[in-house]
Structure formats: structure tokens, C-alpha cells
Protein backbone atom coordinates (compact mmCIF):
# COMPACT_ATOMS: atom_id res chain seq x y z
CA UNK A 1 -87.35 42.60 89.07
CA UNK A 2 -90.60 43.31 87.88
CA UNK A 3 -89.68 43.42 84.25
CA UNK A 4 -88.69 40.29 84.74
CA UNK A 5 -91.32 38.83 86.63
CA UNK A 6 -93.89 40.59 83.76
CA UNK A 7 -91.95 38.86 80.94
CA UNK A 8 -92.37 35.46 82.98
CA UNK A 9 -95.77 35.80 82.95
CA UNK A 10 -96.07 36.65 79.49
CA UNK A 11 -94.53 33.93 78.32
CA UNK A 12 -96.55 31.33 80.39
CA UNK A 13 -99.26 32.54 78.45
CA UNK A 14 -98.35 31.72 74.33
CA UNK A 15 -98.45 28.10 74.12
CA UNK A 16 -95.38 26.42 72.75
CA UNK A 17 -95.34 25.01 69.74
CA UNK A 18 -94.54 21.12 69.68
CA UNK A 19 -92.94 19.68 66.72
CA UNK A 20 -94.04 16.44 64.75
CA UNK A 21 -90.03 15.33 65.77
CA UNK A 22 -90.34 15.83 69.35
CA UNK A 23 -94.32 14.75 69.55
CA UNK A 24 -93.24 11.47 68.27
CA UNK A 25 -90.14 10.66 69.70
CA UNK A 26 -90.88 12.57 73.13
CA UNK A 27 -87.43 14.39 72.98
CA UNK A 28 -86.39 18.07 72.26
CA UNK A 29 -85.19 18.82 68.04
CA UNK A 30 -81.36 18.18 68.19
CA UNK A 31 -79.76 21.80 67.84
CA UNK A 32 -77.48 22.32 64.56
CA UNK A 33 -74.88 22.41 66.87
CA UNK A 34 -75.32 18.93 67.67
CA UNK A 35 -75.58 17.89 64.43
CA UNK A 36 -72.40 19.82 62.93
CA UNK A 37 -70.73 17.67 65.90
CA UNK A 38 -71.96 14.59 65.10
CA UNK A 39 -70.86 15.07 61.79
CA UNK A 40 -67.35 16.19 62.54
CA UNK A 41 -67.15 13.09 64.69
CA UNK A 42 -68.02 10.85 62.36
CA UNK A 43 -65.89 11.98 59.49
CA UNK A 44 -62.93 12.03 62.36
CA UNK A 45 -63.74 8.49 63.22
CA UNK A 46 -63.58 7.30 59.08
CA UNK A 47 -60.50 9.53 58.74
CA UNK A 48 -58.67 7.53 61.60
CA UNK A 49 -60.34 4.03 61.71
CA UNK A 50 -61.91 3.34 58.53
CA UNK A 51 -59.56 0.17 58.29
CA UNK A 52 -60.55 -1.58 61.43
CA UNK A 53 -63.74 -0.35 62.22
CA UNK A 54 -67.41 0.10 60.39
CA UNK A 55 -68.39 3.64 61.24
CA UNK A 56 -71.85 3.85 60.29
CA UNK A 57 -74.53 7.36 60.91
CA UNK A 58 -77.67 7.17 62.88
């Protein structure tokens, strides 16, 4: 417990380090996660609708 009441502490001590991205838009950096699923999900959406629907990126 005290390890991790020590590492806690430690940590509350570096600043964090604030991105241009997130300082602007006030939101956390998307994860590559998110964008490898955002891509999959678009190309799925072209694949299957491409003829009745306008997929478009953000």
C-alpha cells in the first residue's frame, strides 16, 4: 500500500504535458486505436453503401 501511495505522490508532482491538439480543442489526443476504427468504419461504410449514401471523413 505504501508503494502505491509513494508512486501517487510522485506523480502529482511532474506536471503533465498538454498538447497544442488538446489545448485548443479542450479534449484528450484520440488514441490510434480510435483512429484505426474510424478508419475501418469508414472503408466498411463505402464498401457497403457507396451507391446510396455520401460517406465522407472528419
Amino acid at each position: 500500500m505504501e508503494l502505491l501511495v509513494e508512486t501517487e505522490m510522485e506523480s502529482r508532482k511532474q506536471p503533465e504535458k498538454i498538447s497544442d491538439y488538446e489545448r485548443e480543442r479542450g479534449k484528450p489526443m484520440p488514441t490510434l486505436l480510435h483512429g484505426a476504427i474510424q478508419a475501418n468504419l469508414g472503408f466498411e461504410l463505402k464498401l457497403n453503401y457507396r451507391n446510396k449514401y455520401r460517406i465522407l471523413a472528419k
